[in-house]
Every structure is written in structure tokens, then in C-alpha cells.
C-alpha atoms as a PDB file:
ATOM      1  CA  UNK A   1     -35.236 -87.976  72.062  1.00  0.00           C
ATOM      2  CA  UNK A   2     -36.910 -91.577  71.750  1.00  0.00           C
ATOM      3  CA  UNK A   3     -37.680 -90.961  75.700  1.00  0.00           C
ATOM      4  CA  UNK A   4     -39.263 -88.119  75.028  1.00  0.00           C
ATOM      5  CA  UNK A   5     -41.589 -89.077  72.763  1.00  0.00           C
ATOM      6  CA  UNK A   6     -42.261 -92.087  74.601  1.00  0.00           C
ATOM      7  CA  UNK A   7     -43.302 -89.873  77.581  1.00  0.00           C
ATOM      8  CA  UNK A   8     -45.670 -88.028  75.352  1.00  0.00           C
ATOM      9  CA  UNK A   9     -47.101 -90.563  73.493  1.00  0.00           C
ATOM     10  CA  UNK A  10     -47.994 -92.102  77.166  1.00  0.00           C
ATOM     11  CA  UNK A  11     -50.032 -87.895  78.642  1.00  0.00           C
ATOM     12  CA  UNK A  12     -51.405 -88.787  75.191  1.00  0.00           C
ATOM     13  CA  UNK A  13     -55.201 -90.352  74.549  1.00  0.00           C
ATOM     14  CA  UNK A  14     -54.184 -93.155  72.326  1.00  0.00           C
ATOM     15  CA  UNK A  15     -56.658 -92.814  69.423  1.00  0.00           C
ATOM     16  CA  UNK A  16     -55.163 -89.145  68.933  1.00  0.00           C
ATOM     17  CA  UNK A  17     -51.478 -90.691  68.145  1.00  0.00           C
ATOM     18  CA  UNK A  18     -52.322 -90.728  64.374  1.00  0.00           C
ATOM     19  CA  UNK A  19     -52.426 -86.817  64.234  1.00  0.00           C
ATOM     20  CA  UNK A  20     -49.075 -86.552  64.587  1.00  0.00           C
ATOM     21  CA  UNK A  21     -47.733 -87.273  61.730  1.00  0.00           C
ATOM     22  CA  UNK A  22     -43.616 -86.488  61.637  1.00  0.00           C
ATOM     23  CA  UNK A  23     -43.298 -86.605  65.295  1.00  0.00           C
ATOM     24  CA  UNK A  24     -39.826 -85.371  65.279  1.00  0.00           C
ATOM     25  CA  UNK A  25     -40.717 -82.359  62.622  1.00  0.00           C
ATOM     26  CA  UNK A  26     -44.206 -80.996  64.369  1.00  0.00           C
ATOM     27  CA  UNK A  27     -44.256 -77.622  66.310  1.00  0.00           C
ATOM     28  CA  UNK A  28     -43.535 -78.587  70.040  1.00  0.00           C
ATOM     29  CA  UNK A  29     -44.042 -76.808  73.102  1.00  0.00           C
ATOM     30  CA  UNK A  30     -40.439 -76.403  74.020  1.00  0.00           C
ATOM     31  CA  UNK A  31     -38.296 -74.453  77.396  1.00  0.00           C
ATOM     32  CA  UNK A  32     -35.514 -72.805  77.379  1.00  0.00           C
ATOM     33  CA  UNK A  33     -33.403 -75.721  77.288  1.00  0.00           C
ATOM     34  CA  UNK A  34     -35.400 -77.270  74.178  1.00  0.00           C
ATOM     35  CA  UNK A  35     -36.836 -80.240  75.870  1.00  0.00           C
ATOM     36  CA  UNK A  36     -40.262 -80.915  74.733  1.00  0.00           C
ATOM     37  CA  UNK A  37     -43.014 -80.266  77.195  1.00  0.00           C
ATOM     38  CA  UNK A  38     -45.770 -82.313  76.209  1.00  0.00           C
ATOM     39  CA  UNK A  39     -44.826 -85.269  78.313  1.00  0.00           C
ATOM     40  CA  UNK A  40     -46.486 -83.162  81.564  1.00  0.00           C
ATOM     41  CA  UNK A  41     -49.439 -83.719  83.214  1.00  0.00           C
ATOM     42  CA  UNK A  42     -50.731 -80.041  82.741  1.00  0.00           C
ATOM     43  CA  UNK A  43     -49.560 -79.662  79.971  1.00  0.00           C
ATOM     44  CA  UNK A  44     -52.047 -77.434  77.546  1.00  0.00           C
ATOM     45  CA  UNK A  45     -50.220 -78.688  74.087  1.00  0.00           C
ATOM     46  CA  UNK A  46     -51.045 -82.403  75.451  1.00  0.00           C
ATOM     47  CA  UNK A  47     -54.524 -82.026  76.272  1.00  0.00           C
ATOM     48  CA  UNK A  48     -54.919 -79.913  72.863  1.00  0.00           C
ATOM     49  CA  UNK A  49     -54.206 -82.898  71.194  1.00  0.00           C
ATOM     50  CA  UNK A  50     -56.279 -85.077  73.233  1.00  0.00           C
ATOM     51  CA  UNK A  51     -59.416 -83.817  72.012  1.00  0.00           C
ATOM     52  CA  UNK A  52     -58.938 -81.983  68.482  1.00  0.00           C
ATOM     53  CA  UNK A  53     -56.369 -84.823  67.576  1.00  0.00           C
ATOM     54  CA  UNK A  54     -58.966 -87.627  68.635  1.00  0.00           C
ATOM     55  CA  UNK A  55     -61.766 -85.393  66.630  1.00  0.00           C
ATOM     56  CA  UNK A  56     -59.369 -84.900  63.871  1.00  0.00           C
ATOM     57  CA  UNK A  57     -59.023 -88.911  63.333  1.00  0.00           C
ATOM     58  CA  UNK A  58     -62.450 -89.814  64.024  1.00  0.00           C
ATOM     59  CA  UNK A  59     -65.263 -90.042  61.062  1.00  0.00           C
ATOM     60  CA  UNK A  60     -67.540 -88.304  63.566  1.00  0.00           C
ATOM     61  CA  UNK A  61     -65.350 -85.444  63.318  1.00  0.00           C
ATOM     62  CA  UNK A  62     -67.470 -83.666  60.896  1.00  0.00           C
ATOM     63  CA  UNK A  63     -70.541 -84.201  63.007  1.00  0.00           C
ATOM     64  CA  UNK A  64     -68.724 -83.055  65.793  1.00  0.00           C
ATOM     65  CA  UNK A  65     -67.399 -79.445  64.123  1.00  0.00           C
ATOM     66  CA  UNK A  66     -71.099 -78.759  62.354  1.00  0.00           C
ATOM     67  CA  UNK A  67     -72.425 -79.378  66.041  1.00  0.00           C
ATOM     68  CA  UNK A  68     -69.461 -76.661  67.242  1.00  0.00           C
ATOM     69  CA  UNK A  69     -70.040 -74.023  64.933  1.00  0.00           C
ATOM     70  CA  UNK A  70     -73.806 -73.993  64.969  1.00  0.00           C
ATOM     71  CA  UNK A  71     -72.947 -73.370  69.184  1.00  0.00           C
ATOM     72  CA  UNK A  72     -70.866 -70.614  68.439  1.00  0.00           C
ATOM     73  CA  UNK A  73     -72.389 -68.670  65.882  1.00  0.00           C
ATOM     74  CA  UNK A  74     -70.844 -69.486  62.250  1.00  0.00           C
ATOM     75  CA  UNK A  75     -72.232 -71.808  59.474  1.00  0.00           C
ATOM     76  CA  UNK A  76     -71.653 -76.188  59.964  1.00  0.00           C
ATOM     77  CA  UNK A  77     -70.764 -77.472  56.677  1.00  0.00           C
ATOM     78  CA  UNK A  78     -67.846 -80.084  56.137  1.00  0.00           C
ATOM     79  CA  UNK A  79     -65.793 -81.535  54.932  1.00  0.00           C
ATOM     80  CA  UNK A  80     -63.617 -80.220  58.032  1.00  0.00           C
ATOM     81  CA  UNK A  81     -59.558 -79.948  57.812  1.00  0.00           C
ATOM     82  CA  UNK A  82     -58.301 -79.640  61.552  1.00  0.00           C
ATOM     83  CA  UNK A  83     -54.280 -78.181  61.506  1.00  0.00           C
ATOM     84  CA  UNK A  84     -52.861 -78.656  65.062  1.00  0.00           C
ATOM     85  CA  UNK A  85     -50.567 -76.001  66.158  1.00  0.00           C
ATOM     86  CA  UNK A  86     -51.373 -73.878  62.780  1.00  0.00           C
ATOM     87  CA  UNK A  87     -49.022 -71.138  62.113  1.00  0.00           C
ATOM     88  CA  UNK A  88     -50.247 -67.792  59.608  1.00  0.00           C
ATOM     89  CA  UNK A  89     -47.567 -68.425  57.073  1.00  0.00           C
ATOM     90  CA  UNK A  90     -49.603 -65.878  55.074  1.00  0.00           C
ATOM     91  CA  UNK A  91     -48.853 -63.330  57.699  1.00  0.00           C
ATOM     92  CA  UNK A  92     -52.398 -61.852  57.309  1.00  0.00           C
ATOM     93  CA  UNK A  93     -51.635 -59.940  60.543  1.00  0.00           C
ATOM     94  CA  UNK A  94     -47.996 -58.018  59.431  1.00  0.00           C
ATOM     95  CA  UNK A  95     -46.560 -59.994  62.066  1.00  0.00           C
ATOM     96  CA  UNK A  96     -42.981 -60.212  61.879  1.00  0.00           C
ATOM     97  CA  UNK A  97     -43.232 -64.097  64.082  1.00  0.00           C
ATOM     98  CA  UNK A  98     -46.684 -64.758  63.135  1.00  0.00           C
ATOM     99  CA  UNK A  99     -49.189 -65.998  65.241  1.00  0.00           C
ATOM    100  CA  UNK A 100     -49.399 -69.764  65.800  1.00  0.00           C
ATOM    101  CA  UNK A 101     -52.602 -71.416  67.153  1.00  0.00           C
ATOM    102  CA  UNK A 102     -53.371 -74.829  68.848  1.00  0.00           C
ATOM    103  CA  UNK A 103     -55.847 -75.550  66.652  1.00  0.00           C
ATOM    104  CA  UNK A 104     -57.383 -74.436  63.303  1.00  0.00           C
ATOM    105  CA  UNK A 105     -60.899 -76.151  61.699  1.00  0.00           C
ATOM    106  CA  UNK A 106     -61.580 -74.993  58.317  1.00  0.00           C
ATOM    107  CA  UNK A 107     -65.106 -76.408  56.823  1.00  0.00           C
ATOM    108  CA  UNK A 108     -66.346 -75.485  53.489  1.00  0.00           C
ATOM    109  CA  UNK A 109     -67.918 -72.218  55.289  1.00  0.00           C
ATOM    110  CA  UNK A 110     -66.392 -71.369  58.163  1.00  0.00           C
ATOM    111  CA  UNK A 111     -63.200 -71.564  59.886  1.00  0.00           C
ATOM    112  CA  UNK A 112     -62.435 -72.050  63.799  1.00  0.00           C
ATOM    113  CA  UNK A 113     -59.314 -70.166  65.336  1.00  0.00           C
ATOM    114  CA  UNK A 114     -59.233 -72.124  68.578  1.00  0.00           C
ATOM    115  CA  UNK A 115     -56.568 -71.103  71.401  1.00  0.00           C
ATOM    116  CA  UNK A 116     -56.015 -73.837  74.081  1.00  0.00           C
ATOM    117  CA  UNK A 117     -55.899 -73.466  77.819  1.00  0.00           C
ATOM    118  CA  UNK A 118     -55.279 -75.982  80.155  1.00  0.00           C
ATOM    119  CA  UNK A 119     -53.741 -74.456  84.110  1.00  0.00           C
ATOM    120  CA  UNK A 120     -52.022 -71.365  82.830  1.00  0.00           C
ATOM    121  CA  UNK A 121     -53.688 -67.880  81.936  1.00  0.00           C
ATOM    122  CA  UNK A 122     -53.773 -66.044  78.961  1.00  0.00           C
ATOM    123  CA  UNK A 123     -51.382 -64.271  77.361  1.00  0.00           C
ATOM    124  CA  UNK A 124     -50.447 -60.577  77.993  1.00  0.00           C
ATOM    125  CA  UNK A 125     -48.659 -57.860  75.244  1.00  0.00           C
ATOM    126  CA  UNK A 126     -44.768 -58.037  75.484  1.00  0.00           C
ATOM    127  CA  UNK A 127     -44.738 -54.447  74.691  1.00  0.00           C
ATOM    128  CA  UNK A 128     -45.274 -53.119  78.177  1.00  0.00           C
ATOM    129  CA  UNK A 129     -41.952 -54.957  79.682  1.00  0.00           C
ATOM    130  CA  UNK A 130     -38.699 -53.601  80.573  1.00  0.00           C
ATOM    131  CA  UNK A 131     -35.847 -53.834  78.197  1.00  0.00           C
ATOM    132  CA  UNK A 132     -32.530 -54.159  79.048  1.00  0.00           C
ATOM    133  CA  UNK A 133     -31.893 -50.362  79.084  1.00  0.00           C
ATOM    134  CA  UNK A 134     -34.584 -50.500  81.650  1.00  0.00           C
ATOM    135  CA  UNK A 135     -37.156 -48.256  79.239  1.00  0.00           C
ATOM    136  CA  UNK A 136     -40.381 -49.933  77.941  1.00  0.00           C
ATOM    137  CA  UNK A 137     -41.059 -50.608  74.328  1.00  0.00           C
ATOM    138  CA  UNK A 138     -44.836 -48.862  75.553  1.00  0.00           C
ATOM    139  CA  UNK A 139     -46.435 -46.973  78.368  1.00  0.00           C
ATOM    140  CA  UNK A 140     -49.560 -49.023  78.920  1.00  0.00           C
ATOM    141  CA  UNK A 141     -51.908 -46.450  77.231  1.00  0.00           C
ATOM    142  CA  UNK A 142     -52.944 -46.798  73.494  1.00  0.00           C
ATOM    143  CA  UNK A 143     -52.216 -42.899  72.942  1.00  0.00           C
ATOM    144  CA  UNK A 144     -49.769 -41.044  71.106  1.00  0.00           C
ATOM    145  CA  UNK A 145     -46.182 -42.082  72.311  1.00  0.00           C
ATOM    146  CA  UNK A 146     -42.498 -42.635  70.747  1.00  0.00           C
ATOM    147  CA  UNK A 147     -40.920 -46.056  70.972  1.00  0.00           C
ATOM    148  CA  UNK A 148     -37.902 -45.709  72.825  1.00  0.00           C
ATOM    149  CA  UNK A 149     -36.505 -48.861  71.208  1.00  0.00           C
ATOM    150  CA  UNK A 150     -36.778 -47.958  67.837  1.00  0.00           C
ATOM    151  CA  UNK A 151     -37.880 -44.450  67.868  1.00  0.00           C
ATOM    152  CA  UNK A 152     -40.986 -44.472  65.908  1.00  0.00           C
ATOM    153  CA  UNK A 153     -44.009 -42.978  66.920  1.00  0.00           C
ATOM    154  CA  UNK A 154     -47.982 -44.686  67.019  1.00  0.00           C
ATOM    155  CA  UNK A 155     -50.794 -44.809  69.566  1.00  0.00           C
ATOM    156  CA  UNK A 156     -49.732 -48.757  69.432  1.00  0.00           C
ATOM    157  CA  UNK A 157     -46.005 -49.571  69.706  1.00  0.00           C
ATOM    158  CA  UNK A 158     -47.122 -52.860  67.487  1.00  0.00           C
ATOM    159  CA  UNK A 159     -48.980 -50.625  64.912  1.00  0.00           C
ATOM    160  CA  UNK A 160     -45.420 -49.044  64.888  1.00  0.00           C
ATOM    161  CA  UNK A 161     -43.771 -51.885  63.807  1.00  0.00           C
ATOM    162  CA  UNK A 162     -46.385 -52.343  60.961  1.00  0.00           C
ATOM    163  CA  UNK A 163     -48.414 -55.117  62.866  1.00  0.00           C
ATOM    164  CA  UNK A 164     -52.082 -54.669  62.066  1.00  0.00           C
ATOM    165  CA  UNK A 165     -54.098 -55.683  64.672  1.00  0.00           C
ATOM    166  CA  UNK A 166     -56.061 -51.804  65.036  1.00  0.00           C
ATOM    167  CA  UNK A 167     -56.789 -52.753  61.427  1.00  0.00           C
ATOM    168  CA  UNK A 168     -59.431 -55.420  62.598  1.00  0.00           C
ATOM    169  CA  UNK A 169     -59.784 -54.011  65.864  1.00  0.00           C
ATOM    170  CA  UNK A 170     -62.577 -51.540  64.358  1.00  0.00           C
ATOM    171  CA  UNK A 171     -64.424 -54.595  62.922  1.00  0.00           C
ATOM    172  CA  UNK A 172     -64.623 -56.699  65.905  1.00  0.00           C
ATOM    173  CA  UNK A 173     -64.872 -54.384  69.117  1.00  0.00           C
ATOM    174  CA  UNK A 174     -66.234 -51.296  69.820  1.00  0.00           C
ATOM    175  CA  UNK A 175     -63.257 -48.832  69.583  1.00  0.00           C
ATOM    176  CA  UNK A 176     -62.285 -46.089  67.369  1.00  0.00           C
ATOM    177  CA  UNK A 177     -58.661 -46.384  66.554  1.00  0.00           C
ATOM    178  CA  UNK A 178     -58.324 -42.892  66.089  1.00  0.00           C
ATOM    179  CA  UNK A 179     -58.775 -41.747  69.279  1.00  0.00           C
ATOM    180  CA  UNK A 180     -56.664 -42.714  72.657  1.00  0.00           C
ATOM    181  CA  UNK A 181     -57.870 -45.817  75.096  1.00  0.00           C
ATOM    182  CA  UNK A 182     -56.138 -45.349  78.220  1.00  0.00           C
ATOM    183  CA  UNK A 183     -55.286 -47.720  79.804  1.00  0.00           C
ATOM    184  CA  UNK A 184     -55.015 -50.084  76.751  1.00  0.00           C
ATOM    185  CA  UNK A 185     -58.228 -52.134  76.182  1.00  0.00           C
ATOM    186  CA  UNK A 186     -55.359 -54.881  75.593  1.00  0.00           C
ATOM    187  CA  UNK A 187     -52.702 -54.649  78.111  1.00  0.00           C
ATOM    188  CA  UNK A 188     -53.381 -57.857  80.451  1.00  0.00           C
ATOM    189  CA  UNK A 189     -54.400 -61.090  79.323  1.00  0.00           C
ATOM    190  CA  UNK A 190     -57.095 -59.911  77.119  1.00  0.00           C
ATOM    191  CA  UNK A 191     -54.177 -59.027  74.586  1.00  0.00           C
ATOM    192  CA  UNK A 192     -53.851 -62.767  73.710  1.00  0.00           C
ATOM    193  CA  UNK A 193     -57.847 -63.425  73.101  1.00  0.00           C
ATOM    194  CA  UNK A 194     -58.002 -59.958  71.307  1.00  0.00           C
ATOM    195  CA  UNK A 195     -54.575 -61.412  68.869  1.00  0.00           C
ATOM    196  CA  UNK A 196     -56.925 -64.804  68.192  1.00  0.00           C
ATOM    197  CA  UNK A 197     -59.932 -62.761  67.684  1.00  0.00           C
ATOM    198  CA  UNK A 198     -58.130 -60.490  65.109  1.00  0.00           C
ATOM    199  CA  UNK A 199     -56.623 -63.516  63.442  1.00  0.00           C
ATOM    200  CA  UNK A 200     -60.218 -65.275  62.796  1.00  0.00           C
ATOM    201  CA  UNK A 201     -61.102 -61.707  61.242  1.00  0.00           C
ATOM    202  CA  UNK A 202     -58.349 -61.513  58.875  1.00  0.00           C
ATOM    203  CA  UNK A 203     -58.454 -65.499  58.092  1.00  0.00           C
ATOM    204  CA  UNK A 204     -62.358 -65.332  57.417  1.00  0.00           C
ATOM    205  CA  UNK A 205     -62.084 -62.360  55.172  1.00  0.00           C
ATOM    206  CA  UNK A 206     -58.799 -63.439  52.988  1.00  0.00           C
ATOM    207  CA  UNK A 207     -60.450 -66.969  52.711  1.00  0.00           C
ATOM    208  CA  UNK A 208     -63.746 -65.492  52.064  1.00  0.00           C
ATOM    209  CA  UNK A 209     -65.267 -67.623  55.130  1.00  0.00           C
ATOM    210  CA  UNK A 210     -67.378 -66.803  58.291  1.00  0.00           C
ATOM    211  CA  UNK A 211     -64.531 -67.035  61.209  1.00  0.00           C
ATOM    212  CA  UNK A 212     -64.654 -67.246  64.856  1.00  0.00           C
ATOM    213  CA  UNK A 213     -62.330 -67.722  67.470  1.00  0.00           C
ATOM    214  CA  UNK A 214     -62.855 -70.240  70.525  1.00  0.00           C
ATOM    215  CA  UNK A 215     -60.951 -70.216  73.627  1.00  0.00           C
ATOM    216  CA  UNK A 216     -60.477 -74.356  74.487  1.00  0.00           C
ATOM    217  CA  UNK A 217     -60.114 -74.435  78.314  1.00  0.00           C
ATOM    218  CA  UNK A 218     -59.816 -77.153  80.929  1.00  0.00           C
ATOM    219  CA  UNK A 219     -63.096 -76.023  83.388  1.00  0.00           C
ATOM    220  CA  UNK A 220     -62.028 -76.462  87.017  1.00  0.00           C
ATOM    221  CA  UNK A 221     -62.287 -73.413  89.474  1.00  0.00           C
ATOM    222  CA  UNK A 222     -58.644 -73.814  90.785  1.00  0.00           C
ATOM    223  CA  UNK A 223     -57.409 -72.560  86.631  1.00  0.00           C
ATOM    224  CA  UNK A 224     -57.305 -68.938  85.786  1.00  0.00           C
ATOM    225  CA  UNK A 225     -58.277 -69.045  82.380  1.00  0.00           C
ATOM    226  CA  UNK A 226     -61.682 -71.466  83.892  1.00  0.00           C
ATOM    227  CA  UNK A 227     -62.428 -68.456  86.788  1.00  0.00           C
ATOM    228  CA  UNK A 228     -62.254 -65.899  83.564  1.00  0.00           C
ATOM    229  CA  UNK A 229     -64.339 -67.724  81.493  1.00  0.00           C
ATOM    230  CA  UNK A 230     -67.145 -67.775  83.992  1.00  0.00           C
ATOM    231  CA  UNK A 231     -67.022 -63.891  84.035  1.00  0.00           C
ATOM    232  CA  UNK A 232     -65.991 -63.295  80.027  1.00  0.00           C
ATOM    233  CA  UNK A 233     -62.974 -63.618  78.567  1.00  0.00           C
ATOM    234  CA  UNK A 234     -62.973 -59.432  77.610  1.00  0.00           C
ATOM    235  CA  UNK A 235     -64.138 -57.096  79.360  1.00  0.00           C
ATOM    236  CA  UNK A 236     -68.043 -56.442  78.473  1.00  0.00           C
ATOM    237  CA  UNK A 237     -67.292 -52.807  77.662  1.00  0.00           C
ATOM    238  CA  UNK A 238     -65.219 -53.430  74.503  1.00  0.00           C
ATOM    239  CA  UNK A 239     -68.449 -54.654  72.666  1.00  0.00           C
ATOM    240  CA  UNK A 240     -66.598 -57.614  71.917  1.00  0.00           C
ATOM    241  CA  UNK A 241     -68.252 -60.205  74.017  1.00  0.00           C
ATOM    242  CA  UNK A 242     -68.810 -62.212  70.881  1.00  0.00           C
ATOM    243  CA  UNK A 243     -65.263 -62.112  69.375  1.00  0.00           C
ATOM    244  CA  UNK A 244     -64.371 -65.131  71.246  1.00  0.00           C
ATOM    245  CA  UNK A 245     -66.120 -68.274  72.395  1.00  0.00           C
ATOM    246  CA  UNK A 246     -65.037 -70.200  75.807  1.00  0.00           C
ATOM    247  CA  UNK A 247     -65.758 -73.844  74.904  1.00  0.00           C
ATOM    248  CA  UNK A 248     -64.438 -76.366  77.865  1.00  0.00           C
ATOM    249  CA  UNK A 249     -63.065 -79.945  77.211  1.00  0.00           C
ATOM    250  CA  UNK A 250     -65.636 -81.246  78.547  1.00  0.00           C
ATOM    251  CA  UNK A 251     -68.369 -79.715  76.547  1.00  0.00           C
ATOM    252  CA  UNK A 252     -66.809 -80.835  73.686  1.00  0.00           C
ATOM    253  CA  UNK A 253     -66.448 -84.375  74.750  1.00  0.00           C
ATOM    254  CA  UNK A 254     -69.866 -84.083  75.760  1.00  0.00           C
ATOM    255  CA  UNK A 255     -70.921 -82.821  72.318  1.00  0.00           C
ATOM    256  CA  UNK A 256     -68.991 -85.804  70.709  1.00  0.00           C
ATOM    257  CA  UNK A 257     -70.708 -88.298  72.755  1.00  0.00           C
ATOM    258  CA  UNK A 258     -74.382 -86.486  71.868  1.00  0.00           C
ATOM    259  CA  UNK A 259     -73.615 -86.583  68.000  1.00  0.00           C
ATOM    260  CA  UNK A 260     -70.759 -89.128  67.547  1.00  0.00           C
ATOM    261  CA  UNK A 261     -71.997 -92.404  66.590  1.00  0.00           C
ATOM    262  CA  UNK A 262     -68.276 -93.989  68.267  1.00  0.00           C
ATOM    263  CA  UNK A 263     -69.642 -93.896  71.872  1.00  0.00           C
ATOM    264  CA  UNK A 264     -66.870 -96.325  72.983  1.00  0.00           C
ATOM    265  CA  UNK A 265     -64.222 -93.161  72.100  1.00  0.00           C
ATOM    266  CA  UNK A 266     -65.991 -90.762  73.199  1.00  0.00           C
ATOM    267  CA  UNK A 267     -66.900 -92.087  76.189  1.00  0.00           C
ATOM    268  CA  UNK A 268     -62.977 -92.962  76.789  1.00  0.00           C
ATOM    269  CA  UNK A 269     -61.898 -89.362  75.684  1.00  0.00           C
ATOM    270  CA  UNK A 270     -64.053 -87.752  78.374  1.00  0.00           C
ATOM    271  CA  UNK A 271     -62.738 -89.980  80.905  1.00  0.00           C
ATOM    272  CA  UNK A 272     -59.334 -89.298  79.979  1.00  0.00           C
ATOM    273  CA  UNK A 273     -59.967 -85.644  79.629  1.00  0.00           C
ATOM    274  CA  UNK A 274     -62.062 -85.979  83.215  1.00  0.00           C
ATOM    275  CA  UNK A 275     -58.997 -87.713  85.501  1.00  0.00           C
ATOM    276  CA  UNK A 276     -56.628 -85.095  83.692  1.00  0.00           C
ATOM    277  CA  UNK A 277     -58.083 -82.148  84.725  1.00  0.00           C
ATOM    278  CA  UNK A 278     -58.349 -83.641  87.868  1.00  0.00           C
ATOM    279  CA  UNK A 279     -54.800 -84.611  88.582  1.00  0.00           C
ATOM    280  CA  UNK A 280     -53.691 -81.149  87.331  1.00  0.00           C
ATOM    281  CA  UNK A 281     -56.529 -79.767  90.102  1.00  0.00           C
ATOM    282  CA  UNK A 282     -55.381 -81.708  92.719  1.00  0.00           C
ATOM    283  CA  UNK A 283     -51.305 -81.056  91.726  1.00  0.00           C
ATOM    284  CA  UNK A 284     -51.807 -77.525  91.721  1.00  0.00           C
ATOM    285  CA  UNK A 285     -53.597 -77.645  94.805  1.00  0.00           C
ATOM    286  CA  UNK A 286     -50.635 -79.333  96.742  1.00  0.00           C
ATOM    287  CA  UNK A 287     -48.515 -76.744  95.222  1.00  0.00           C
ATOM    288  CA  UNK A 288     -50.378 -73.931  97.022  1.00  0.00           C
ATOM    289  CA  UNK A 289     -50.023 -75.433 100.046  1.00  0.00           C
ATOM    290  CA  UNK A 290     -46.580 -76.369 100.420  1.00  0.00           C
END
């Protein structure tokens, strides 16, 4: 275990160390084997921490997060609290795992759901995948359809199970949830921006706070979740072009150098945050050719 961390602690920027706090207790990326990830050089939890760890220690972070919310939309106003890999212990959602984020910023009025992507693409709805008795749990469609898992009938097979994402779904995109969407506005990778989108809904309204959710992503053109930023995140027909921001490392270590008043750090973070994105490029581009 003491190897492990020292790997991390070396694919980490150094002034973000102190944002770990219990390094054994904190929520890492894991496989299937348990080994933590973090120690790779693409890996998103890493350069997560890079640059909202880093913000999170710095006294420019408050600077830094007025400067990001007036970008995206919601009021600046500190003092900021940044969470790293916060988890919706007040299940806001119904979820029965509830959704954990890279990153959460709460300032006096607004709060920042912020999903991190470094090489890998977004997420897509576990729903639609075969289960062992080679039936799926959902069809694809968001119409009226029995669960053959548990046998309960809803347009959503997670509105089934009491999750209550068509709840907010009404409040942040442009679809009636009583009528049938096929296929499912949500079935590929824009189920994972429409979860964080959702989530900034219900946190902004329990904690009484303007919310938005921002999609943190490494911008190179050989990483999926870069190519989909350049063309939006969701689909432009859901009316939900707003419902989450695309925000790249890089123009947040370029807002931190503008507003920051630690240029040294700054500087170094983009730097860092430049020859990782980089090395991942240039790694994943060896890949595809062997």
C-alpha cells in the first residue's frame, strides 16, 4: 500500500498533496482487483486532483471559482468549500448507490457539480445491458415496458426502481415525462451528463442555491469526451444545451493564471496539466497503432 501511494503522490502536482487528507480513507478509483488507479498517467481521478486539489489549497481559490461561475452562468460569491470525489449521502436523487462526483464547489450562492474527464468517454445507462438470463433490465426506448428483472412496470426501468431522475428531467430539458421518447434521449453517453445535470438540480433546490453542472475535460482531439465537447455534450434537441458546461483543464489553469495573484503555481499547474495531456495523447496514439 505505501507503494501505491508513493506512485500517486509522484502523477500528482505537488501543491495539490494537502487535499488529501486521510490518504488511506479517501474514495479511490479502484479495478477489479482493488488496486488504486491513480498512480496512471491517464488517469482522470489524478488529473481531477491536479487542478481542483491545487485550487482547493490555494488562497486564490475563491478568485478562481467567482471567475468560474460568472463563465458558466450562476452567481460568484465565496467563501468556496471544494469536496473531491463528493458522494449525495442525502440521496436527493432516490438512488439506491448514490451518485458520486469528482468534484463539488459550494459558494455562499451557488454550487458546482463538476464531472471529470480525462481519455475515457462518458458514461452510458446500465439498464440497457444483458443480464445473466440474457434479458435486459430495458429496451432502449423510454415507453411503457415491464422489467423483466424485477417485474415492475415504468416508461424508465430506473423510475421503476424509485430513482428520480424524470423528476428533474422536466425542469432541465425539454421533455414531457408523460409521453414516450423513443429511442431514450439518455441511452448512450449522454445518460452520465444528464445524471450530473439532474444532481445540480436537486442539490441547488434542497440547498436553496443556483446549481450547475460542468463537465472537466482534458482538450486534445485524440479524447472522446474532447471531440464531444466541440459538438455539445447533449444533443441540441433536448433543449438542454445549458444543463451542462464543458470547461477544459486548460481553461481553468488559464483562468487561474488571469485572476490568481500566485503566478509561480499557476504557471507550474498548467505546465503540469500541459505535458500530461500530452503524454496521454501521444500513449494513446501508439496504442492505435500497434
Amino acid at each position: 500500500m505505501t507503494s501505491d501511494f508513493q506512485a500517486v503522490r509522484e502523477n500528482l502536482f505537488p501543491a495539490s498533496h494537502g487535499a488529501i487528507e486521510h490518504w488511506e480513507a479517501f474514495p479511490w478509483h479502484r479495478d477489479r482487483t482493488n488496486r488504486i488507479q491513480a498512480h496512471k498517467a491517464h488517469s482522470s481521478q489524478a488529473i481531477a486532483i491536479d487542478v481542483f486539489g491545487t485550487v482547493k489549497m490555494s488562497t486564490d481559490r475563491d478568485r478562481i471559482f467567482d471567475a468560474i461561475a460568472a463563465r458558466v452562468g450562476v452567481a460568484p460569491g465565496g467563501p468556496w468549500a471544494i469536496t473531491l470525489e463528493w458522494t449525495d449521502t442525502d440521496r436527493l436523487l432516490g438512488e439506491p448507490r448514490p451518485t458520486q462526483v469528482d468534484a463539488l464547489a459550494v459558494g455562499s450562492l451557488a454550487a458546482l457539480v463538476i464531472e471529470c474527464k480525462f481519455t475515457e468517454p462518458g458514461g452510458q445507462c446500465s439498464q440497457t445491458a444483458m443480464l445473466s438470463s440474457g434479458e435486459r433490465q430495458c429496451n432502449g426506448s423510454y415507453a411503457d415496458q415491464i422489467n423483466p428483472g424485477n417485474g415492475l412496470r415504468a416508461r424508465c426501468a430506473l423510475t421503476g426502481k424509485g430513482i428520480r431522475y424524470w423528476e428533474y428531467i422536466p425542469k432541465v430539458f425539454a421533455l414531457d415525462p408523460a409521453v414516450d421518447h423513443t429511442p431514450c434521449p439518455f441511452k448512450a453517453d449522454s445518460y452520465q451528463w444528464m445524471r450530473n445535470a439532474v444532481l445540480a438540480a436537486a442539490f441547488g433546490k434542497h440547498h436553496k442555491l443556483q446549481a450547475a453542472a460542468l463537465a472537466a475535460f482534458a482538450d486534445h482531439p485524440s479524447f472522446p469526451t474532447a471531440r464531444k465537447a466541440k459538438r455539445g455534450l447533449l444533443d441540441a434537441s433536448l433543449g438542454g444545451h445549458a444543463a451542462i458546461t464543458p470547461i477544459s483543464y486548460q481553461q481553468i489553469t488559464a483562468i487561474a493564471c488571469h485572476v490568481g495573484f500566485d503566478q509561480e503555481l499557476w504557471i507550474g499547474l498548467s505546465a503540469w496539466v500541459d505535458r500530461k495531456i500530452a503524454g496521454a495523447a501521444l500513449r494513446r496514439s501508439e496504442f492505435q497503432e500497434v
